[in-house]
C-alpha atoms as a PDB file:
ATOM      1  CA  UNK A   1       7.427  18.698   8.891  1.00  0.00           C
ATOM      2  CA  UNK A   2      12.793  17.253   5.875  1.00  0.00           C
ATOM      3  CA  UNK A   3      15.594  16.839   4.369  1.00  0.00           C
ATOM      4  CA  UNK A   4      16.983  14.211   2.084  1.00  0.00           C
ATOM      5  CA  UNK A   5      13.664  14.075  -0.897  1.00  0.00           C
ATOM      6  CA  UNK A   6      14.674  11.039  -2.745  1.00  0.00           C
ATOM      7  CA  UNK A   7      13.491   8.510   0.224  1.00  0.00           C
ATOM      8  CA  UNK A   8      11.756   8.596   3.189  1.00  0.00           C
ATOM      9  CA  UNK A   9      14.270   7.650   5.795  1.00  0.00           C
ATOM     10  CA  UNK A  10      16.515  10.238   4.362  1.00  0.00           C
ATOM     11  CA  UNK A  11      14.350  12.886   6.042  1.00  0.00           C
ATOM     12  CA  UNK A  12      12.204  13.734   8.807  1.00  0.00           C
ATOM     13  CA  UNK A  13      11.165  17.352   9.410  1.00  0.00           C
ATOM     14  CA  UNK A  14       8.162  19.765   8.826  1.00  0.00           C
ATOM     15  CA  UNK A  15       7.557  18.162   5.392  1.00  0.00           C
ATOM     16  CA  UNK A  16       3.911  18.116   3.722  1.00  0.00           C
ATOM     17  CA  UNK A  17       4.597  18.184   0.186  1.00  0.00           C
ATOM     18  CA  UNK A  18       5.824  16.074  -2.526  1.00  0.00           C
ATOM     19  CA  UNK A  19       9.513  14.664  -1.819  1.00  0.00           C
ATOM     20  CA  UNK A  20      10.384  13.128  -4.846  1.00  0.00           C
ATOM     21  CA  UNK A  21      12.113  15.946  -6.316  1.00  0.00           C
ATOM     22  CA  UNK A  22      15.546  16.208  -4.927  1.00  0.00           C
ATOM     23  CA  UNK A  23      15.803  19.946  -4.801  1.00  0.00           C
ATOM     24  CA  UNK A  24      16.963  20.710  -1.424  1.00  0.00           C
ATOM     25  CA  UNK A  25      16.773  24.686  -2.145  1.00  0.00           C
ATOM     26  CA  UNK A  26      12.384  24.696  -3.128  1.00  0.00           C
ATOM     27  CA  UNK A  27      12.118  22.196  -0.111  1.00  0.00           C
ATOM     28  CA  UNK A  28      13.773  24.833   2.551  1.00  0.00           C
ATOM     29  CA  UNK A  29      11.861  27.358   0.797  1.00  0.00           C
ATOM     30  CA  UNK A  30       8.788  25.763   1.292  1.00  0.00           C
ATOM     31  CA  UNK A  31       9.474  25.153   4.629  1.00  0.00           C
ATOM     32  CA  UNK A  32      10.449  29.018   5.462  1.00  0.00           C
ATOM     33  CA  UNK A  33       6.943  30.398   3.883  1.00  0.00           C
ATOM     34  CA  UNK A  34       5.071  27.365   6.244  1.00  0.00           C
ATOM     35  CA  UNK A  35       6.644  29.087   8.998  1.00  0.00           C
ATOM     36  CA  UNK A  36       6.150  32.685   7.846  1.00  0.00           C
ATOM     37  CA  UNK A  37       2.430  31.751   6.553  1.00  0.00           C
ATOM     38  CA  UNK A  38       1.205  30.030   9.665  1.00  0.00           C
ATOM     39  CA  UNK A  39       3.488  31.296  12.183  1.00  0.00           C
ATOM     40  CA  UNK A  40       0.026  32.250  14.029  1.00  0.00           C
ATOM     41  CA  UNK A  41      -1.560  28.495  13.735  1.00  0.00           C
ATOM     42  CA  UNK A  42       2.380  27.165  15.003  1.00  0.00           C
ATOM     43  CA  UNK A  43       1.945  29.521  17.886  1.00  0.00           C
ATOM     44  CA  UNK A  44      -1.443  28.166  19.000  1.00  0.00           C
ATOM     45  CA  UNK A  45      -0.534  24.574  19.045  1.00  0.00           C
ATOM     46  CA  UNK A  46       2.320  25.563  21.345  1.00  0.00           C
ATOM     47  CA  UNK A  47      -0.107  26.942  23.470  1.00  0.00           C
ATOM     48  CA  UNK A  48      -2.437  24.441  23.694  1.00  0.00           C
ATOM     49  CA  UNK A  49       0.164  21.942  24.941  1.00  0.00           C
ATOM     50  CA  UNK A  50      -1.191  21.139  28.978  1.00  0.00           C
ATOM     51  CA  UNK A  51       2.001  21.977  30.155  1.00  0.00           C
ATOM     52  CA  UNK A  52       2.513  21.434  33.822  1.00  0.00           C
ATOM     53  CA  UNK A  53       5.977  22.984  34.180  1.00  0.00           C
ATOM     54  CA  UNK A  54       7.225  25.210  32.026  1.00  0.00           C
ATOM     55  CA  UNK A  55      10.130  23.081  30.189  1.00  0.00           C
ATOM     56  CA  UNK A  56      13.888  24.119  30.594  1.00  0.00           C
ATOM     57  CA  UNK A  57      15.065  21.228  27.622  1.00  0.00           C
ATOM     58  CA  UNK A  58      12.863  20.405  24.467  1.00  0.00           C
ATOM     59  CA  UNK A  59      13.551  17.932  21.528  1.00  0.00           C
ATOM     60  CA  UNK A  60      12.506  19.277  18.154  1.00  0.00           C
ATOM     61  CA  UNK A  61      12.163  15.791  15.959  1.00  0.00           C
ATOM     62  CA  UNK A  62      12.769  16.370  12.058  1.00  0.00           C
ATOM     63  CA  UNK A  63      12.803  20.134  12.711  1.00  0.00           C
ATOM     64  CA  UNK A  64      13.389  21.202   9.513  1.00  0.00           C
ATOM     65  CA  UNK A  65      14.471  25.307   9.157  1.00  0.00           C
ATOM     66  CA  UNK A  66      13.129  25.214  12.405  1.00  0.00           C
ATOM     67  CA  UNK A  67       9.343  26.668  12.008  1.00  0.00           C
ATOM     68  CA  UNK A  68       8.912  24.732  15.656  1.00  0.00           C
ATOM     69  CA  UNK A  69      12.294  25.040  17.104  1.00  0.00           C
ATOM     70  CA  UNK A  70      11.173  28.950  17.163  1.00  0.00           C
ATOM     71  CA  UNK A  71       8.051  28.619  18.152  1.00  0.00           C
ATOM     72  CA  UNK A  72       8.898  26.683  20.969  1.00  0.00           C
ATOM     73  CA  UNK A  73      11.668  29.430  22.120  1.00  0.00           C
ATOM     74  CA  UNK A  74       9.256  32.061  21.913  1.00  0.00           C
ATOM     75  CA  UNK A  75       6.764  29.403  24.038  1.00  0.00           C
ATOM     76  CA  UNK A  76       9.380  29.008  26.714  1.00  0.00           C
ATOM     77  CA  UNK A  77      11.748  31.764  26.945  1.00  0.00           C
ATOM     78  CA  UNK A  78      13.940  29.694  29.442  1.00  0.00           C
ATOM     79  CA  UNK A  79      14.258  26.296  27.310  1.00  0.00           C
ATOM     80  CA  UNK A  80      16.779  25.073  25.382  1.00  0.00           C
ATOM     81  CA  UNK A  81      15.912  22.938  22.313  1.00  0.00           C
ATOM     82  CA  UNK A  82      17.546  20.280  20.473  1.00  0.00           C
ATOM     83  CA  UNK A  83      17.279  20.924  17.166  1.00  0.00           C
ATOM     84  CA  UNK A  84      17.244  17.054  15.279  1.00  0.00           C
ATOM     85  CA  UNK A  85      17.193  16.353  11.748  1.00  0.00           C
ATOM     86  CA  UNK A  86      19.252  14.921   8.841  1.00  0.00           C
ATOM     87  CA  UNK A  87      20.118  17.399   6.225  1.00  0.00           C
ATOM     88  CA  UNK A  88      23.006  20.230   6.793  1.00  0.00           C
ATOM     89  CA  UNK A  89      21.636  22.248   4.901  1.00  0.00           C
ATOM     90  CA  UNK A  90      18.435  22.672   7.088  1.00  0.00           C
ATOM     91  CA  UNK A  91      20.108  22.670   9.885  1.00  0.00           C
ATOM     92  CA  UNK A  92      22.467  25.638   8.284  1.00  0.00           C
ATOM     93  CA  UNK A  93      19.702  27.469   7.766  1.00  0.00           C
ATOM     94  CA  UNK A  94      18.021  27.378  10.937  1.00  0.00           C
ATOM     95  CA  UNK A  95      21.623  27.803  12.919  1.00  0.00           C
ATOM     96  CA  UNK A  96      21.593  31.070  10.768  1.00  0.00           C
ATOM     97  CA  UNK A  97      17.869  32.152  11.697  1.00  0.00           C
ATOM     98  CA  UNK A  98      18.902  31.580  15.240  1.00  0.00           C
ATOM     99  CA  UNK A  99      21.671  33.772  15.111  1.00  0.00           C
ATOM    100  CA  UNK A 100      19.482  36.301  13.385  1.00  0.00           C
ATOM    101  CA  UNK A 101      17.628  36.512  16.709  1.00  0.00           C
ATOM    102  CA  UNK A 102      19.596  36.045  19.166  1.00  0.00           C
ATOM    103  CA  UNK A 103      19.051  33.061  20.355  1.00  0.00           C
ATOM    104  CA  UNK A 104      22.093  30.871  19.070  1.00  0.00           C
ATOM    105  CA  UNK A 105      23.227  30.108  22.549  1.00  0.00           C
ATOM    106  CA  UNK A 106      19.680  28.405  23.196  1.00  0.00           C
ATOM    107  CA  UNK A 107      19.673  26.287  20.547  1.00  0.00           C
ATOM    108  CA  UNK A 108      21.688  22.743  19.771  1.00  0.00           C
ATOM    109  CA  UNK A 109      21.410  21.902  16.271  1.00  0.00           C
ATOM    110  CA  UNK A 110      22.547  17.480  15.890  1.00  0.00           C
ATOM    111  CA  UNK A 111      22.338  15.368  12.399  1.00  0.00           C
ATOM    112  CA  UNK A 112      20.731  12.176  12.131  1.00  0.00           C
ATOM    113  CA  UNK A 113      18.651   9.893  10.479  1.00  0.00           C
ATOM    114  CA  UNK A 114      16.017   9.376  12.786  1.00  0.00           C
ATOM    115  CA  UNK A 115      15.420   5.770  10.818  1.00  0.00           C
ATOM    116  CA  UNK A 116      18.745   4.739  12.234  1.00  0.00           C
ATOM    117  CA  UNK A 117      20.517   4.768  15.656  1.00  0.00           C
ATOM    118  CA  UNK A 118      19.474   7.963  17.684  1.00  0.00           C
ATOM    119  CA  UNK A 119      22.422  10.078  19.292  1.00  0.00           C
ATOM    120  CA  UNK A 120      22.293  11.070  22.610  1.00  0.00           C
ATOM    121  CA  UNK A 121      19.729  14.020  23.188  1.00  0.00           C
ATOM    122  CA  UNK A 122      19.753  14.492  26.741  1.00  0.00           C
ATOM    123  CA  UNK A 123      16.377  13.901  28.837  1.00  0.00           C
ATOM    124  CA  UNK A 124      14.318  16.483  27.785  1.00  0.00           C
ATOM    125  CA  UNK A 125      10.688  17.339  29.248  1.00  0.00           C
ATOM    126  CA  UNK A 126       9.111  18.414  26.224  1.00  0.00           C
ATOM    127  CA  UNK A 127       9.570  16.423  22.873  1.00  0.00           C
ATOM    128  CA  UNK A 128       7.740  17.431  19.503  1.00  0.00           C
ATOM    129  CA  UNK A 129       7.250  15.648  16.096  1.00  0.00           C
ATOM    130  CA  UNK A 130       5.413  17.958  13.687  1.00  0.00           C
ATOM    131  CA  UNK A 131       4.606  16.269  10.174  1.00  0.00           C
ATOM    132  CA  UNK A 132       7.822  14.080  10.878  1.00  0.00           C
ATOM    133  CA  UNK A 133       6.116  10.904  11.969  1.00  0.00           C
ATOM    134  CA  UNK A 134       5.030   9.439   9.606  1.00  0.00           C
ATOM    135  CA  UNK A 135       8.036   9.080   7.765  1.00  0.00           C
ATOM    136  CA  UNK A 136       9.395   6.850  10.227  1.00  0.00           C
ATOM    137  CA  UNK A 137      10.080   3.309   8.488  1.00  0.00           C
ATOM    138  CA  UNK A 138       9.351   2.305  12.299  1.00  0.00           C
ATOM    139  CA  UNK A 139       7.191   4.680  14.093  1.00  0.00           C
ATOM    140  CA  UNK A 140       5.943   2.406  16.661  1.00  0.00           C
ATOM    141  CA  UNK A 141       9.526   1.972  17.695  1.00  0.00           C
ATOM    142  CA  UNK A 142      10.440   5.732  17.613  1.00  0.00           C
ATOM    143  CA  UNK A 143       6.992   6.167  19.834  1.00  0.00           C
ATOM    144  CA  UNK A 144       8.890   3.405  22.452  1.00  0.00           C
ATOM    145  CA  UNK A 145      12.444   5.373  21.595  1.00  0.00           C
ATOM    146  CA  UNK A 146      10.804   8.961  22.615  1.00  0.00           C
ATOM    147  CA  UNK A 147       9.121   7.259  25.817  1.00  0.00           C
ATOM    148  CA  UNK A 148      12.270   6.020  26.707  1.00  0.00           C
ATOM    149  CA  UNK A 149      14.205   9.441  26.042  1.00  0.00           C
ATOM    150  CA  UNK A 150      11.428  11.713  27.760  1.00  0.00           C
ATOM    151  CA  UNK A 151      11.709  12.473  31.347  1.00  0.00           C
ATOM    152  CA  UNK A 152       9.414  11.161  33.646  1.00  0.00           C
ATOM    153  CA  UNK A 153       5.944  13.420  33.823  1.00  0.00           C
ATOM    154  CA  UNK A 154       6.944  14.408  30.266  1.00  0.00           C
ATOM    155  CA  UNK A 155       4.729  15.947  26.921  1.00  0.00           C
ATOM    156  CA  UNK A 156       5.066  14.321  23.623  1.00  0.00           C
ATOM    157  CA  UNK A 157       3.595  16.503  21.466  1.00  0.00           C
ATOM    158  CA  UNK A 158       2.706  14.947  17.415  1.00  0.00           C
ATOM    159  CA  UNK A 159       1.695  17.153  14.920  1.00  0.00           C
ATOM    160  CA  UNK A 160       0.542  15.941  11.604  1.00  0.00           C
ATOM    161  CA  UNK A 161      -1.280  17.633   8.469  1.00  0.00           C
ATOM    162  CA  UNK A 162      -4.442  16.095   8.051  1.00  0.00           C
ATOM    163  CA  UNK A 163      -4.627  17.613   4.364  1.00  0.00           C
ATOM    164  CA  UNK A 164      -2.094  18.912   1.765  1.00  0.00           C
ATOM    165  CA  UNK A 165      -2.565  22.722   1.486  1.00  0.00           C
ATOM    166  CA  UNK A 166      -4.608  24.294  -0.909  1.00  0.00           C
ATOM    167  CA  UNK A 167      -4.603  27.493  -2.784  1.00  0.00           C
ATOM    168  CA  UNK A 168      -6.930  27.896  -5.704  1.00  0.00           C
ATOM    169  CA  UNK A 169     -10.947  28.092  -5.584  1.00  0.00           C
ATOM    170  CA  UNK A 170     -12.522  24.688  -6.857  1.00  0.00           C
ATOM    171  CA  UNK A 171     -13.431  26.530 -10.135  1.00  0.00           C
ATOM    172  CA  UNK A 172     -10.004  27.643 -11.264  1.00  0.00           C
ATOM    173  CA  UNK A 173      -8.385  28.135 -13.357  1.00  0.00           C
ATOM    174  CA  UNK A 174     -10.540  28.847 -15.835  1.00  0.00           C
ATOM    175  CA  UNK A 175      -9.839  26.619 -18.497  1.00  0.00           C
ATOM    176  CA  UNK A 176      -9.622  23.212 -15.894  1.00  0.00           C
ATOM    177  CA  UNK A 177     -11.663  23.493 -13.232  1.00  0.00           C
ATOM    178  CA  UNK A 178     -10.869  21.845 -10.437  1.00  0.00           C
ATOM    179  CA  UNK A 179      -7.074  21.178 -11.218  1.00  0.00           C
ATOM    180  CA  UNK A 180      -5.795  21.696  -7.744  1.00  0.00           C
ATOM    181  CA  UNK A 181      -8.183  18.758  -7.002  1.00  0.00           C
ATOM    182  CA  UNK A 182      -6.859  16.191  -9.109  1.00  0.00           C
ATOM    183  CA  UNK A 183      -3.300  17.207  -8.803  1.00  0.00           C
ATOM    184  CA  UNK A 184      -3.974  16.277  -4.885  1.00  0.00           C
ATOM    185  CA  UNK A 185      -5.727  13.054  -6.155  1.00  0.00           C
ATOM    186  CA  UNK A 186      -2.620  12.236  -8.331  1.00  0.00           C
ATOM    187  CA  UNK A 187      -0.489  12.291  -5.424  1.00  0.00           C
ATOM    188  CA  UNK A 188      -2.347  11.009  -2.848  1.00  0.00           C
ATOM    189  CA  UNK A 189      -2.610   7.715  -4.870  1.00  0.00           C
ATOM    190  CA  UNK A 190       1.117   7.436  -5.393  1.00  0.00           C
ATOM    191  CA  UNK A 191       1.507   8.330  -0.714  1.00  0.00           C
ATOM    192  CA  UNK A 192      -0.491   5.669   0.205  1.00  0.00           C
ATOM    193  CA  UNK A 193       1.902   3.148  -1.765  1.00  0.00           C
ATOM    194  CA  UNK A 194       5.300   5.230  -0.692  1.00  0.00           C
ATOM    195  CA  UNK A 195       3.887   6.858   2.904  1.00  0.00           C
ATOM    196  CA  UNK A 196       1.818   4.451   4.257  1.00  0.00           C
ATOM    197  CA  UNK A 197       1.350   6.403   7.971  1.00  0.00           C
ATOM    198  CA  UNK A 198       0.246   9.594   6.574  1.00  0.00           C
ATOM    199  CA  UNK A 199      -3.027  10.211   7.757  1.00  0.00           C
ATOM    200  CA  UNK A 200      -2.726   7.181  10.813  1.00  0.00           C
ATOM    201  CA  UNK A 201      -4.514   7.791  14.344  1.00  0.00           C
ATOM    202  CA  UNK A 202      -1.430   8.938  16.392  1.00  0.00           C
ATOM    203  CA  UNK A 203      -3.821   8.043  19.521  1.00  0.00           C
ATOM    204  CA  UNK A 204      -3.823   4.457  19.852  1.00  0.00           C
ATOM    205  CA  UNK A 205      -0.129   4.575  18.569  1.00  0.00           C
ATOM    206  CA  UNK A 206       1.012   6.313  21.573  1.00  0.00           C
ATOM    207  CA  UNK A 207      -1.518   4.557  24.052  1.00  0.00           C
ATOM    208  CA  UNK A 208       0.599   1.018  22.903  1.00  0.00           C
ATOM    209  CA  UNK A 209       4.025   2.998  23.074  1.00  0.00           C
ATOM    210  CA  UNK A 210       3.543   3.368  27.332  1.00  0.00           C
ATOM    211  CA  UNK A 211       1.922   7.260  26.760  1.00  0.00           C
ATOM    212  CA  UNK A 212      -1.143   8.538  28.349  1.00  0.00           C
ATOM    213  CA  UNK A 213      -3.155  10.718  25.584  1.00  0.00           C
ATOM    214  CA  UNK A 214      -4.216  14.114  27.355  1.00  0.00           C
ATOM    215  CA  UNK A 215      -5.575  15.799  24.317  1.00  0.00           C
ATOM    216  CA  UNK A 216      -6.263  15.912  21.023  1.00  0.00           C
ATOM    217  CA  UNK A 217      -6.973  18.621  18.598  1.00  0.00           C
ATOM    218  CA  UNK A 218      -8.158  19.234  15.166  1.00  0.00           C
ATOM    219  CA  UNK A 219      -6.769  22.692  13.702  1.00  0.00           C
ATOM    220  CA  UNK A 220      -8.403  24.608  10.790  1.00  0.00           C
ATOM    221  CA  UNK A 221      -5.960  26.506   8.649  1.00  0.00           C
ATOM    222  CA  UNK A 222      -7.826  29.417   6.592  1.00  0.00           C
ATOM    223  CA  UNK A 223      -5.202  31.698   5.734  1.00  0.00           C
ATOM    224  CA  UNK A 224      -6.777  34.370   3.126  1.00  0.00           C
ATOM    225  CA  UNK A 225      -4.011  35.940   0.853  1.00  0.00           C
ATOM    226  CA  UNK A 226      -4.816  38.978   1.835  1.00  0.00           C
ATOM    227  CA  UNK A 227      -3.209  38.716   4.985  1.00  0.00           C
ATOM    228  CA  UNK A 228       0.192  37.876   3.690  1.00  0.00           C
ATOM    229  CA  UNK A 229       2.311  38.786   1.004  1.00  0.00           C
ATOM    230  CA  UNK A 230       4.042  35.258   1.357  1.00  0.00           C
ATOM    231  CA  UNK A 231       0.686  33.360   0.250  1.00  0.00           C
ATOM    232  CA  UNK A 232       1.508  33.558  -3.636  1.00  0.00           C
ATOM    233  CA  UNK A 233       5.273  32.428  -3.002  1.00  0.00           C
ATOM    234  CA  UNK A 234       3.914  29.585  -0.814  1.00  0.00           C
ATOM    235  CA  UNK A 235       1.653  28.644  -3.534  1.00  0.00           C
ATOM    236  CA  UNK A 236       4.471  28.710  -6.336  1.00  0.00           C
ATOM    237  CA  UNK A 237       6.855  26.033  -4.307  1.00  0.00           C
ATOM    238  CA  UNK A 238       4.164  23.887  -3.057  1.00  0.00           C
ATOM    239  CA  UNK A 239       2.501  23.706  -6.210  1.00  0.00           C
ATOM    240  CA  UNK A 240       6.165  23.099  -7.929  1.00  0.00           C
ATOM    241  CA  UNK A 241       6.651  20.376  -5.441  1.00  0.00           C
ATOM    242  CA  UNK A 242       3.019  19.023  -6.414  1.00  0.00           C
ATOM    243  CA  UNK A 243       3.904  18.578 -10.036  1.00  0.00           C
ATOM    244  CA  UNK A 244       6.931  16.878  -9.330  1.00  0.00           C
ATOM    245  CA  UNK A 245       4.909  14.477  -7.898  1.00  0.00           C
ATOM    246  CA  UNK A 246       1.441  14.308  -9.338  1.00  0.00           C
ATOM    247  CA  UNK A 247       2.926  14.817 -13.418  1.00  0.00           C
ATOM    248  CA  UNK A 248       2.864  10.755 -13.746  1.00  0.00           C
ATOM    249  CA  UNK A 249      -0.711  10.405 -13.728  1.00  0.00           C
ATOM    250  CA  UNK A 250      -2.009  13.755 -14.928  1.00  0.00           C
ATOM    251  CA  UNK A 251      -3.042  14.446 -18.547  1.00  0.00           C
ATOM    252  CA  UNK A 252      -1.341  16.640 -21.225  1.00  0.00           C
ATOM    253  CA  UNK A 253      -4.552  19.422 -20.396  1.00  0.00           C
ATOM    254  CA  UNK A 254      -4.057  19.599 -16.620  1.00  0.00           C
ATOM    255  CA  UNK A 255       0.027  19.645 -16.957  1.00  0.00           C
ATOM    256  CA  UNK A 256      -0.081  22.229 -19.722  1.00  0.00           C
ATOM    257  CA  UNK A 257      -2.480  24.609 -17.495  1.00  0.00           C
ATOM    258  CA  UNK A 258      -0.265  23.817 -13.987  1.00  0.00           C
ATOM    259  CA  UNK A 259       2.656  24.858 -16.141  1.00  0.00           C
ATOM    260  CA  UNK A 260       0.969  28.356 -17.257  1.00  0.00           C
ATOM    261  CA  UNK A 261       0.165  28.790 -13.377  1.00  0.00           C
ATOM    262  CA  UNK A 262       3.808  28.351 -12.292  1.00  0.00           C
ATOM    263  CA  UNK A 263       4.782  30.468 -15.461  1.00  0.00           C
ATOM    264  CA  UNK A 264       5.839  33.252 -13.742  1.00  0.00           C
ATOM    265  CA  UNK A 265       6.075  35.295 -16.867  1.00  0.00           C
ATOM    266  CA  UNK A 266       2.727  34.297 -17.889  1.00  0.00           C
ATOM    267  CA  UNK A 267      -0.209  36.516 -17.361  1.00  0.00           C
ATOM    268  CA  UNK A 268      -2.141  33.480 -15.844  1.00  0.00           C
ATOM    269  CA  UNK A 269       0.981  32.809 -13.174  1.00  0.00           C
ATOM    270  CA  UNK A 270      -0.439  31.940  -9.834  1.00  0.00           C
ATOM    271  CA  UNK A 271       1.738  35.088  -8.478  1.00  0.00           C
ATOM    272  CA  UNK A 272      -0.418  37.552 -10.311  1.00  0.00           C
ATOM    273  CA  UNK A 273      -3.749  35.872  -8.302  1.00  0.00           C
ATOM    274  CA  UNK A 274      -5.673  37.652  -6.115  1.00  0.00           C
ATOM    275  CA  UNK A 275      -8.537  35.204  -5.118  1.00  0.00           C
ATOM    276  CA  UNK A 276      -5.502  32.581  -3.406  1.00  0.00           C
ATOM    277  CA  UNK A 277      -5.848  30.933   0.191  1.00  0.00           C
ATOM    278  CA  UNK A 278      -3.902  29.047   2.492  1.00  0.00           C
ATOM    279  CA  UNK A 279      -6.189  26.150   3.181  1.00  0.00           C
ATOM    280  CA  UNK A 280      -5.559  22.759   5.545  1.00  0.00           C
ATOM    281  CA  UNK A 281      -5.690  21.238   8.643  1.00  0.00           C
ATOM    282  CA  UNK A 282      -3.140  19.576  11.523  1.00  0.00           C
ATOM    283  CA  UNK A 283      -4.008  16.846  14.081  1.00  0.00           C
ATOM    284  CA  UNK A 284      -2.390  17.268  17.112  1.00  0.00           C
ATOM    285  CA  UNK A 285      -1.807  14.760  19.846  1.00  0.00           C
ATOM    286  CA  UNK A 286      -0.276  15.556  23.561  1.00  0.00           C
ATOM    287  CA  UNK A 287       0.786  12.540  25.329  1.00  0.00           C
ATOM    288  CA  UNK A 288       2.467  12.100  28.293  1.00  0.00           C
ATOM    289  CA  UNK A 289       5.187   9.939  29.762  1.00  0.00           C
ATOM    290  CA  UNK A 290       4.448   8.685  33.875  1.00  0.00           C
END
């Protein structure tokens, strides 16, 4: 589900990896290879939603370079979405992907930080939050906010990553086994003090915010790296992102073999892998506003 990665009301988007690294370029990149890597997983979701009426106006909250925004185009080849989030240069990017495919006169792109006052986005029938949630300094009153701006009879769809990705197999690399483990351990330590929602029960949350729940779904992400060339980039950023912030609490051993992985010169890089995966999962709620 991002953009600003000093703080999290700077951002809200498709973010699941480390934001305390301000480097706006790795984040967008990051975000692109989600997109590319699990375009298929994005696409099921979308169908999934119980949709009643095919939507002709959908908010994308904290869309990011616009992995959803896209997929929900392709979902609904008569909507319109509203593209919301609060860098430029995310927004830049997906105005220029939308361009790309023709589809620039279906598309609104509007800045804001969704921690602050929300600009006018219409009354839309479809609204959805993937991995942008739980950033919220407030998310039980952004729940009441999207009741408020959905039109009656309509989906809130919430999707959130149940687990970081990983890449490596839990013996590798060779000379620290398990690494990818404890990196995850590092960091998951330091979200619970700075991201306190990550991992919260969207269910209840939405029950108390004036939604009905109509489903709920767990999705298994087993991408093999095989199937896409993109895997081994996807691994580079994401694991760059995890050192930025896991390095506090690792030792000298585990930093000094992360480094050789991200080496790309380096005959151990992760790019020169051939046993990598694209493993996770992402909740998904569908709620509805009557």
């Amino acid at each position: 589900m991002t953009h600003d990665t000093s703080s999290h009301t700077g951002h809200h988007g498709t973010d699941h990896h480390p934001r305390h690294e301000p480097d706006a370029g790795n984040q967008a990149e990051i975000l692109d290879l989600d997109a590319e890597v699990l375009s298929e997983h994005i696409a099921s979701i979308t169908a999934w939603l119980p949709i009643e009426k095919a939507p002709r106006h959908v908010v994308d909250l904290g869309c990011g370079t616009g992995a959803g925004t896209f997929a929900l185009l392709a979902r609904f080849p008569e909507a319109e979405v509203t593209a919301v989030d609060a860098s430029a240069d995310h927004l830049h990017r997906l105005r220029a992907k939308a361009e790309e495919l023709g589809v620039a006169d279906r598309v609104r792109t509007v800045s804001a930080d969704l921690d602050a006052d929300w600009p006018g986005l219409g009354r839309p029938e479809l609204v959805w939050a993937s991995a942008s949630m739980h950033h919220m300094a407030d998310p039980d009153g952004a729940l009441r906010k999207v009741h408020h701006l959905l039109a009656p009879g309509g989906l809130f769809a919430v999707v959130e990553l149940a687990g970081f990705p990983r890449f490596l197999p839990a013996d590798a690399p060779a000379d620290r086994p398990g690494l990818e483990e404890r990196c995850h351990a590092a960091l998951a330590h330091h979200e619970a003090e700075h991201v306190s929602h990550r991992g919260a029960d969207w269910g209840p949350k939405l029950a108390a915010a004036g939604f009905t729940v109509e489903g709920e779904r767990l999705i298994t992400v087993n991408v093999d790296g095989s199937r896409s060339t993109a895997v081994g980039r996807y691994a580079l950023s994401s694991l760059k992102r995890l050192r930025a912030g896991a390095a506090h609490a690792l030792p000298a051993e585990d930093l000094g073999s992360l480094d050789q992985l991200l080496d790309t010169e380096s005959p151990l890089s992760i790019l020169r892998r051939g046993d990598l995966a694209v493993r996770t999962e992402r909740s998904v709620w569908a709620a509805r506003r009557f």
